[in-house]
Structures are given as C-alpha cells and as structure tokens.
C-alpha atoms as a PDB file:
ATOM      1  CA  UNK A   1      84.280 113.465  95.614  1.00  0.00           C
ATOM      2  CA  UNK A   2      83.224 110.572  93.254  1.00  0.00           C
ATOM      3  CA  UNK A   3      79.640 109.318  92.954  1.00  0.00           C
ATOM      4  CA  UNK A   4      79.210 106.246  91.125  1.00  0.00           C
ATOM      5  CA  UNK A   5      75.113 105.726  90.366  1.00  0.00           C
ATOM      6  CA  UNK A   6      74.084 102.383  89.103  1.00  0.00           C
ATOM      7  CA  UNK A   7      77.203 102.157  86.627  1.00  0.00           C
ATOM      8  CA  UNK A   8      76.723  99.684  84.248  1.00  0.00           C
ATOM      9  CA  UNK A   9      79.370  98.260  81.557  1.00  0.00           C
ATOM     10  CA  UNK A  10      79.188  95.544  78.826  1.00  0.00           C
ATOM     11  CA  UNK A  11      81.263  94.879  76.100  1.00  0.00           C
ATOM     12  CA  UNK A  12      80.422  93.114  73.490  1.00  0.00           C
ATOM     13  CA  UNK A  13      82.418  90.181  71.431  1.00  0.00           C
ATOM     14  CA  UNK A  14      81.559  88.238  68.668  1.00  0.00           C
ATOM     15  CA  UNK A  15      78.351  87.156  69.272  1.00  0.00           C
ATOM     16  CA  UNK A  16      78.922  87.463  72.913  1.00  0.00           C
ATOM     17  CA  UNK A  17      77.532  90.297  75.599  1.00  0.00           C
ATOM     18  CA  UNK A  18      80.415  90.924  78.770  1.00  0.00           C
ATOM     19  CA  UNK A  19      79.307  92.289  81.851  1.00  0.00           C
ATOM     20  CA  UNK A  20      82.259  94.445  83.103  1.00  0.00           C
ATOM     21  CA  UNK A  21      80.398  96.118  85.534  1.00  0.00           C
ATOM     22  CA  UNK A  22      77.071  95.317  87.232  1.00  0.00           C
ATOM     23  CA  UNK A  23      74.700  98.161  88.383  1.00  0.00           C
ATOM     24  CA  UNK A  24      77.927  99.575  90.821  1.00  0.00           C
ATOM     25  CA  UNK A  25      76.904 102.006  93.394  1.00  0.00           C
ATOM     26  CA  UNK A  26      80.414 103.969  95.143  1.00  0.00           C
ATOM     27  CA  UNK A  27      80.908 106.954  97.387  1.00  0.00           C
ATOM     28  CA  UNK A  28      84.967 108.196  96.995  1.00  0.00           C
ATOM     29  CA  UNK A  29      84.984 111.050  99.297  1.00  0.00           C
ATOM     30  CA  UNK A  30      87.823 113.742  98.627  1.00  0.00           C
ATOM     31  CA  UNK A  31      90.821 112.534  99.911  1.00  0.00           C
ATOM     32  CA  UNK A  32      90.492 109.170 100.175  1.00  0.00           C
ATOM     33  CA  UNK A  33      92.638 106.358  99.382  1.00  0.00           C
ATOM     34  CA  UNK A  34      90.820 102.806  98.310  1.00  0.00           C
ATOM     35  CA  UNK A  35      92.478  99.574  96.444  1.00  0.00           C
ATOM     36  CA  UNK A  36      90.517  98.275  94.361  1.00  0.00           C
ATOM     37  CA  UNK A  37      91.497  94.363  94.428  1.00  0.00           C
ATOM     38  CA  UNK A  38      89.521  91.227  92.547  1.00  0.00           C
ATOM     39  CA  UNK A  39      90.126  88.411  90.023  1.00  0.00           C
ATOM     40  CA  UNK A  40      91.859  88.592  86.389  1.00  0.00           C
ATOM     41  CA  UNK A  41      88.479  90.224  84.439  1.00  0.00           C
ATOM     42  CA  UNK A  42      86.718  91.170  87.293  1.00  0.00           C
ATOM     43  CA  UNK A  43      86.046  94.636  86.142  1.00  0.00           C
ATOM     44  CA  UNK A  44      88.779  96.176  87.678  1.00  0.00           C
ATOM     45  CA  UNK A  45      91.017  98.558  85.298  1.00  0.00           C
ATOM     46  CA  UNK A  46      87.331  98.872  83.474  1.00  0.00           C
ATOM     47  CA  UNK A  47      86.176 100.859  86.754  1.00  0.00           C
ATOM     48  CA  UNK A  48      89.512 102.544  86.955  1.00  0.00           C
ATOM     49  CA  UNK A  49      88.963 103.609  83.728  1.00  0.00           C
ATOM     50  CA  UNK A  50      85.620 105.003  84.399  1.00  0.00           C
ATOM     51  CA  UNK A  51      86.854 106.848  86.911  1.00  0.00           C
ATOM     52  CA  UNK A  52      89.209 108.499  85.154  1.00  0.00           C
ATOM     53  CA  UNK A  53      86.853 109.465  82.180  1.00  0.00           C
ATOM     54  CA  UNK A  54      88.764 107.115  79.649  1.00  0.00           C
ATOM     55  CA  UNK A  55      85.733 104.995  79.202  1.00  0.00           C
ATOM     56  CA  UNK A  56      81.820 105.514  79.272  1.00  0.00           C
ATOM     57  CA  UNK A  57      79.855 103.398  80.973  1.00  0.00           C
ATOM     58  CA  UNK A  58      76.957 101.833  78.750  1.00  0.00           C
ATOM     59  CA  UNK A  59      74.399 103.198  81.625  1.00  0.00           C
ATOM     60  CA  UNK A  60      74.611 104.940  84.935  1.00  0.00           C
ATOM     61  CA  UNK A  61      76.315 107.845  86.069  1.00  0.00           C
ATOM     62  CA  UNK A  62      80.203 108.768  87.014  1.00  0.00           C
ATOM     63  CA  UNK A  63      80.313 112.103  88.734  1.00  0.00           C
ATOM     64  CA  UNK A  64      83.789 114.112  89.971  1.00  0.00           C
ATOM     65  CA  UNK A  65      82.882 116.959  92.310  1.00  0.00           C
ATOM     66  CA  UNK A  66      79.042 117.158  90.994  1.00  0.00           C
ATOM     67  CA  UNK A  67      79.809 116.889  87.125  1.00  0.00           C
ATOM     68  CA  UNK A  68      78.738 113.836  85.684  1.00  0.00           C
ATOM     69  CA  UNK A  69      81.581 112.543  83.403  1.00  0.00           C
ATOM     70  CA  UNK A  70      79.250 110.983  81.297  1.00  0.00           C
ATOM     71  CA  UNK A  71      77.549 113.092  79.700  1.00  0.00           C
ATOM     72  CA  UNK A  72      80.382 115.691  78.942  1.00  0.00           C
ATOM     73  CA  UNK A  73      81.073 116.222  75.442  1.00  0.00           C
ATOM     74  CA  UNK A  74      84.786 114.766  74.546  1.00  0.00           C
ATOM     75  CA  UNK A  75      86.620 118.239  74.412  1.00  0.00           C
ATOM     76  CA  UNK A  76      85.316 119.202  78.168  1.00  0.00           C
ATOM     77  CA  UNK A  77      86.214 115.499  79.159  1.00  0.00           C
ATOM     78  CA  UNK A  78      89.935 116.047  78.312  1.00  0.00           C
ATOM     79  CA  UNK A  79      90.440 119.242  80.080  1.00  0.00           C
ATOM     80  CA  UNK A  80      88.993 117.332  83.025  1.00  0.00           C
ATOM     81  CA  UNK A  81      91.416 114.870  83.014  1.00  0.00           C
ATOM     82  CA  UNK A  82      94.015 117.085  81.715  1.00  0.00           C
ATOM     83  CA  UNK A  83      93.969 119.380  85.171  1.00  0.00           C
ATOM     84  CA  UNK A  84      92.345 117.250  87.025  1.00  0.00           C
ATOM     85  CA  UNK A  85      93.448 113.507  87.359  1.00  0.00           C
ATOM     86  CA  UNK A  86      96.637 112.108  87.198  1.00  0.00           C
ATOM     87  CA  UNK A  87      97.683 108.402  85.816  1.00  0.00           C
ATOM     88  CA  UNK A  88     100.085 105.409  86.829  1.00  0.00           C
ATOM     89  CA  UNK A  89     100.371 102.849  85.055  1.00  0.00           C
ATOM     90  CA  UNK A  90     101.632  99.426  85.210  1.00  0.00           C
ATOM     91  CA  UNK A  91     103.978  99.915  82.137  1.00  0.00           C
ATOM     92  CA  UNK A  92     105.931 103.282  83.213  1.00  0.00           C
ATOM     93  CA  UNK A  93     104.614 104.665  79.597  1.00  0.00           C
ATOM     94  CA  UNK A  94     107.253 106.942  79.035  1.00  0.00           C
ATOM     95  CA  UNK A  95     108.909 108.387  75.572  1.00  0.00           C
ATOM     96  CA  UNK A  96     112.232 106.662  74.775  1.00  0.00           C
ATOM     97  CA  UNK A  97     113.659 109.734  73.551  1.00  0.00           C
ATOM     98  CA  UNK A  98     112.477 112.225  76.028  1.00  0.00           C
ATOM     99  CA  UNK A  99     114.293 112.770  78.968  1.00  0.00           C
ATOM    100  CA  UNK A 100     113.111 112.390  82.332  1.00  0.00           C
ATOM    101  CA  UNK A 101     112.213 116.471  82.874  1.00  0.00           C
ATOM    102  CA  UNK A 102     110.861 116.552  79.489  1.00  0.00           C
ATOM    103  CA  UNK A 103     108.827 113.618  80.197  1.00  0.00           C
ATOM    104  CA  UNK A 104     107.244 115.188  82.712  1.00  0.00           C
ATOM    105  CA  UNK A 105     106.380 118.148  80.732  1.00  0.00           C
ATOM    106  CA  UNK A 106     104.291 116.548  78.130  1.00  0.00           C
ATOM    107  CA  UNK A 107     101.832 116.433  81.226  1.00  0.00           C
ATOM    108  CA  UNK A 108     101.631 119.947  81.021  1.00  0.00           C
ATOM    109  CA  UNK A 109     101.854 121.235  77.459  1.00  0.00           C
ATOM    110  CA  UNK A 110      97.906 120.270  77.280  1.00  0.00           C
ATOM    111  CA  UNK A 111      97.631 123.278  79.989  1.00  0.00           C
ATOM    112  CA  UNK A 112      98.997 126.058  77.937  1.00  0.00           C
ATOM    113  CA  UNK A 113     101.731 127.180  80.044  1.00  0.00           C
ATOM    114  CA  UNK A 114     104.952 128.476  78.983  1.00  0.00           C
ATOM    115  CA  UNK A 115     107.958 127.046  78.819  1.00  0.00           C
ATOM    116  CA  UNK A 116     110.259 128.225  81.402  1.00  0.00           C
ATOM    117  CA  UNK A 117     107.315 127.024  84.041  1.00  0.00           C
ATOM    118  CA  UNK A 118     106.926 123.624  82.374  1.00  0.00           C
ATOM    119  CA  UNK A 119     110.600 123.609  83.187  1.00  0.00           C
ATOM    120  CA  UNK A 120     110.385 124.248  86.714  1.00  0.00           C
ATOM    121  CA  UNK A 121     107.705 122.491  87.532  1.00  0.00           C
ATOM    122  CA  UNK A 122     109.153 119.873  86.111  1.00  0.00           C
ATOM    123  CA  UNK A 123     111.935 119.887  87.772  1.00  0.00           C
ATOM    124  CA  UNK A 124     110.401 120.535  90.705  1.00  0.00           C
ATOM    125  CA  UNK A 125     108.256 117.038  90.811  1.00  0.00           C
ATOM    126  CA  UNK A 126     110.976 115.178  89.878  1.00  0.00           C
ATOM    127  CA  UNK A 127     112.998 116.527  92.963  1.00  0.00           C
ATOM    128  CA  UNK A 128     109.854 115.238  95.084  1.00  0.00           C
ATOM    129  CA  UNK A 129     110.101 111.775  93.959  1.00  0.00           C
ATOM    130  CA  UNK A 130     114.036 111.904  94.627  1.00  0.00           C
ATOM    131  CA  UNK A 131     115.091 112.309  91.216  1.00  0.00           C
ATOM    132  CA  UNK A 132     116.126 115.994  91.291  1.00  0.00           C
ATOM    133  CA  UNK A 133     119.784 114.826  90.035  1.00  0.00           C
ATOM    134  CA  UNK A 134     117.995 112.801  87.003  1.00  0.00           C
ATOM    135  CA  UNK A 135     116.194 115.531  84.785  1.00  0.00           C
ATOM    136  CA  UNK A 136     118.556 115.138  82.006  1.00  0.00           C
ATOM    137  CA  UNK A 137     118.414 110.975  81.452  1.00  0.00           C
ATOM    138  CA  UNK A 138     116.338 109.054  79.469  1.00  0.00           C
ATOM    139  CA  UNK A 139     114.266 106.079  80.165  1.00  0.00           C
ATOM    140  CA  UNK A 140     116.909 103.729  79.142  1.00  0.00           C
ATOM    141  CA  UNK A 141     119.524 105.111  81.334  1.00  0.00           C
ATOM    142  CA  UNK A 142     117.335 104.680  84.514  1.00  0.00           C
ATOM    143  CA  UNK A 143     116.095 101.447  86.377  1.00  0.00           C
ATOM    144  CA  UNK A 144     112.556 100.589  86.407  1.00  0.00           C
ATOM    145  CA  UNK A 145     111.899 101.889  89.863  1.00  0.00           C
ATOM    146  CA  UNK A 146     113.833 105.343  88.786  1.00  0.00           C
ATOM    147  CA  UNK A 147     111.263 105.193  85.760  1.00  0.00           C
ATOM    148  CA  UNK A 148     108.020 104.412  87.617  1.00  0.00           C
ATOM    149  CA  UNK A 149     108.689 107.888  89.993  1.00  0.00           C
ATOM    150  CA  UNK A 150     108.852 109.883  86.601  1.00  0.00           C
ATOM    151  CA  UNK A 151     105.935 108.315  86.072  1.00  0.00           C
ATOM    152  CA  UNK A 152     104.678 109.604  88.931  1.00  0.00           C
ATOM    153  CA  UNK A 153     106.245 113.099  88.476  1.00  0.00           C
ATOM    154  CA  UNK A 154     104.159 113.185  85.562  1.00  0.00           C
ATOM    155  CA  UNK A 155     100.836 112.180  87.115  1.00  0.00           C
ATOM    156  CA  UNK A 156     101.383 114.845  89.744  1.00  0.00           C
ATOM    157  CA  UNK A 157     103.057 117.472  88.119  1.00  0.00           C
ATOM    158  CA  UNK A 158      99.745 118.977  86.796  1.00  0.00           C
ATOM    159  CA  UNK A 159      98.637 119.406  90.791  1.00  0.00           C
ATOM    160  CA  UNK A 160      95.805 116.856  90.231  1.00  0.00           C
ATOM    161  CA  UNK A 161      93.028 116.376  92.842  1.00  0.00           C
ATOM    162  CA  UNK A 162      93.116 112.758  91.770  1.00  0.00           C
ATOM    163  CA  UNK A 163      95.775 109.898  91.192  1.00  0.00           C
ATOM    164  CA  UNK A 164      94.267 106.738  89.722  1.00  0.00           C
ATOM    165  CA  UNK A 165      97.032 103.481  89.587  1.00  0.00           C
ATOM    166  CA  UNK A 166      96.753 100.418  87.525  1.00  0.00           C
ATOM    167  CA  UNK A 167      98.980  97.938  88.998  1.00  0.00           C
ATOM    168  CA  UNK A 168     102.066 100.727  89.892  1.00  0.00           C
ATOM    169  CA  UNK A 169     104.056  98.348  91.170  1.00  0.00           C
ATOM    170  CA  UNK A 170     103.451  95.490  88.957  1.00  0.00           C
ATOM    171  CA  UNK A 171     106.725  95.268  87.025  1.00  0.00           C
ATOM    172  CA  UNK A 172     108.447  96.021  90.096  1.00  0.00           C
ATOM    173  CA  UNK A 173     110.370  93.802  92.723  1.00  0.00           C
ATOM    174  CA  UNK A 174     109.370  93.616  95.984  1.00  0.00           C
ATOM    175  CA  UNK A 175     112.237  96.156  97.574  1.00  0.00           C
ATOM    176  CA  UNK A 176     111.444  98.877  94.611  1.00  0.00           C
ATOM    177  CA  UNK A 177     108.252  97.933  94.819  1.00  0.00           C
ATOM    178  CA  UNK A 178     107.847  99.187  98.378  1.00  0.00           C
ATOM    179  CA  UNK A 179     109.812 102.456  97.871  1.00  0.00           C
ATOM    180  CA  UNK A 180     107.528 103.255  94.735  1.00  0.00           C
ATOM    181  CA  UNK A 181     104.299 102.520  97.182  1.00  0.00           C
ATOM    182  CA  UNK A 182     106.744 104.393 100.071  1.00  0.00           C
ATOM    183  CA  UNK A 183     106.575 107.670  97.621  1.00  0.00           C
ATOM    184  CA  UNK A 184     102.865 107.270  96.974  1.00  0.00           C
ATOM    185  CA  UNK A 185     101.721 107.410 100.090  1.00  0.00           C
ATOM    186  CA  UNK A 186     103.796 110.261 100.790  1.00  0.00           C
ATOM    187  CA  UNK A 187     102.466 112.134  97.844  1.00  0.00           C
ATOM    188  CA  UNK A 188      98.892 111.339  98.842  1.00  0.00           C
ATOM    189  CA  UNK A 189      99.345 112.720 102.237  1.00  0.00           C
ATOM    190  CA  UNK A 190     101.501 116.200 101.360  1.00  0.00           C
ATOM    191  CA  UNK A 191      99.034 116.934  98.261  1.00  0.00           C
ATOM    192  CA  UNK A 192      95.598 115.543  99.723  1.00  0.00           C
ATOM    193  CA  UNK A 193      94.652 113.742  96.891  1.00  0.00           C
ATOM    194  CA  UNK A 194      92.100 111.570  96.174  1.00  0.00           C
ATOM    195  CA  UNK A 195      94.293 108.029  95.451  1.00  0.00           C
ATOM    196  CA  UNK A 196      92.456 105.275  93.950  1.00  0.00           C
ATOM    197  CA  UNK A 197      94.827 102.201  93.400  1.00  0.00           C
ATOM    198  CA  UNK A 198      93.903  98.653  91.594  1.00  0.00           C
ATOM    199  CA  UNK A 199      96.637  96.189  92.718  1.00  0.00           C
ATOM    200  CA  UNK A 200      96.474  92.370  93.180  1.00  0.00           C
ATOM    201  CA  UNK A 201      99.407  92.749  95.673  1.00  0.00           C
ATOM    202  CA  UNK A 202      97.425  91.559  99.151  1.00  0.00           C
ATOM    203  CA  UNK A 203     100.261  92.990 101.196  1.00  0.00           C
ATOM    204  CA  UNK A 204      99.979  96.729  99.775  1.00  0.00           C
ATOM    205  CA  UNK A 205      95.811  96.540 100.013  1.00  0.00           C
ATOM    206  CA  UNK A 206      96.154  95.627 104.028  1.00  0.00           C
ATOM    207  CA  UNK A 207      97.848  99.092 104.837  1.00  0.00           C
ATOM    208  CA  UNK A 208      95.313 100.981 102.408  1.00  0.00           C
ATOM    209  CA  UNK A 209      92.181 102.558 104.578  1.00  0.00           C
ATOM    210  CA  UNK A 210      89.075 101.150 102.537  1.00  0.00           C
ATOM    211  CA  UNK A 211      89.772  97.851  99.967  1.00  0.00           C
ATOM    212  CA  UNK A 212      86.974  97.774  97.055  1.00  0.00           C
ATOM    213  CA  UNK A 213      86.295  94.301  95.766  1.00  0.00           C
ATOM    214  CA  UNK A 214      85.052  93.328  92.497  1.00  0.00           C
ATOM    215  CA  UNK A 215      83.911  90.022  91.624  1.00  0.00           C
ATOM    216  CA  UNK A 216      81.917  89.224  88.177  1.00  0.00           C
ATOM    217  CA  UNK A 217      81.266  93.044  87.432  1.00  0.00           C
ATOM    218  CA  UNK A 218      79.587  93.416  91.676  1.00  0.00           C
ATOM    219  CA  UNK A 219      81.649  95.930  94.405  1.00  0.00           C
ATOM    220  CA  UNK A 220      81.958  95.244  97.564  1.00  0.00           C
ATOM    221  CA  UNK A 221      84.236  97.677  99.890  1.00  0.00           C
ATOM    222  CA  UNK A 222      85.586  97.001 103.500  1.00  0.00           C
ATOM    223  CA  UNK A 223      87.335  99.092 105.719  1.00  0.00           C
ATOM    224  CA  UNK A 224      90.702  98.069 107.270  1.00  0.00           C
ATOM    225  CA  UNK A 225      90.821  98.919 110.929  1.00  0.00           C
ATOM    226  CA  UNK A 226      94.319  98.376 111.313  1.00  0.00           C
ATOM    227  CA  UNK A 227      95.797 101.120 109.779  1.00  0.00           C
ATOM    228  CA  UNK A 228      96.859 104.571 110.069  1.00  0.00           C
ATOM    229  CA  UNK A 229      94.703 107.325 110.646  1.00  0.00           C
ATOM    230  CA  UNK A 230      95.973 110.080 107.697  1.00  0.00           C
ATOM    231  CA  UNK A 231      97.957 112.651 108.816  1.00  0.00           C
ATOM    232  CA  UNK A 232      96.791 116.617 108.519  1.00  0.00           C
ATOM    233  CA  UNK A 233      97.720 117.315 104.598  1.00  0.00           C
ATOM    234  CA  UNK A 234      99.304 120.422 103.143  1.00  0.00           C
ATOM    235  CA  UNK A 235      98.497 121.458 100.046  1.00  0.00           C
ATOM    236  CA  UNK A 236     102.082 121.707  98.361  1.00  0.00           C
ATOM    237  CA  UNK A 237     102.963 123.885  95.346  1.00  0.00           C
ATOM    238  CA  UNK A 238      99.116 125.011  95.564  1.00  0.00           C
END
C-alpha cells in the first residue's frame, strides 16, 4: 500500500520557485488501480515519479508497504524499484539493437539471476502479452503497439507488486491503443498489482475504479461507480 503524507515538490528555475506538488495527502491500497488525470504541468508524471522512487519530494513522506522512500539511501532505493515496481512509458524506451526477449531481460540482470532463467522468463512474459512468436525481433521490425507490450513484458517480467504508466498509450492509435489498455487490465487482474496510470485519455479514466485529479500541484480523487467490480486475482508465476 502507498501512503502519501503531506508531499510537497518545488522546482526551482531561474529566479523562479514551481510548485509541482502542494502538501498531497493519498491512500493507494494494494491492488488498486487509479488514473491519475489533470492539465499539461499539473504535477502529474512529478507524482508518478514520486511514486516510483525516481524523484524526492522536497518535504513530506512517500511510503510503499511501511518504508518511507524518502529517506532510503540511493543503493536501497534501486533494489526497491528494481524488484519491486515496474515502468511504462509513453516512449516504448526500448534498445534498438536488442531484441524483443533480450529486451526484456535487461529488467532482470539488476536481480542477479542466471541466464538460462532470464531466458525463460523472458520468454515467458512476452508469451503473456501475445508476443510468444516475437522473442527474436528487434524494435524496428515490430509496430508500435507490438513494441509497447515488450514494454510491458519488461515492466512485469520482474513480478512487480506495482506498475506505474506515463501516458502508455500516448503514441498509440485509438484501435492499438485499446488492445495495449485491453492487456493491462488483464495483467492487473491475473498478477494483483497495484496499477497506477497518468493518462489524459478521458475515455480510458471512465472504466478505471478511482480517477486522481491534479490541478496546480492539489489532488483530488473520485470514485467511478460505473465500473467493474475486480475479479478474484491469481498470483501468476508467483
């Protein structure tokens, strides 16, 4: 579960002092899934990236499962979010001359396992997004929805407990966009993850449970009655 405490965040430029974030107070309880939705420099992708321990705030505390992320030193914060959260991004971020299997891999060398089971594992995520006949293609032989699922391979390959997205399904048109969100949703019910998603896409934030708001650095979060209760998860490949 996430606690957010009073999380403050200001940046400063030139002479000038930017309030990201504005004393935010947020419950995420395990398994959730929120959309975080607001105006261009609203402090969106800055919470995101609170969340996932790629930014300090400049006061207030960020806490996974009891551990404040704020106060661990850098070395403990990368195993954190080394085993423990997975990232999509907007731009699929993958390596040109990797293939798709060994894309997903780099997600794991960080955990020290050996290389036949960074194989298989491998393999084995990419066959849950639907691209077990893909391992051996590279970026530029695949279409950017075929890209964005190895992206997501290589969030979840690790086993996360959490999946934070920055505008997934930004590049994307609307068709791939809705099998990308189509194999998201899937994921976050089979693995019981914790999904936290920032998207200024109205229609995918009206099937998510709980929709965060963020205007000028404040939160507000709503819940959306009209949609599916979650299924019972199972804790695949666990």
């Amino acid at each position: 579960m996430y606690e957010l405490r009073n999380v403050t965040k200001r940046y400063t430029r030139g002479k000038d002092t930017v309030l990201a974030l504005d004393a935010i107070d947020l419950t995420v309880p395990d398994g959730d899934r929120l959309v975080i939705q607001g105006p261009t420099g609203g402090g969106k992708s800055t919470l995101l990236q609170m969340l996932g321990g790629l930014d300090r705030p400049t006061s207030g505390e960020v806490a996974l499962d009891g551990t404040d992320l704020t106060g661990l030193p850098e070395a403990r914060l990368t195993r954190v979010r080394s085993e423990n959260i997975g990232f999509v991004f907007q731009s699929f971020n993958l390596i040109p001359t990797l293939t798709a299997q060994e894309n997903v891999e780099t997600a794991l060398v960080p955990l020290g396992l050996k290389a036949r089971e960074r194989r298989e594992r491998a393999a084995e995520a990419l066959d849950s997004v639907g691209l077990g006949e893909r391992l051996g293609h590279l970026p530029s032989e695949m279409s950017g929805g075929q890209q964005q699922r190895v992206a997501v391979a290589r969030a979840l390959v690790k086993r996360p407990k959490v999946l934070l997205a920055d505008e997934p399904t930004g590049n994307l048109d609307e068709s791939t966009r809705d099998e990308i969100m189509d194999v998201l949703e899937r994921m976050w019910q089979e693995l019981g993850l914790t999904f936290i998603m920032v998207t200024h896409d109205s229609a995918i934030a009206r099937k998510a449970p709980r929709v965060a708001t963020i205007r000028k650095g404040r939160i507000t979060v709503k819940e959306n009655a009209k949609t599916q209760p979650r299924d019972c998860v199972t804790e695949l490949g666990r």
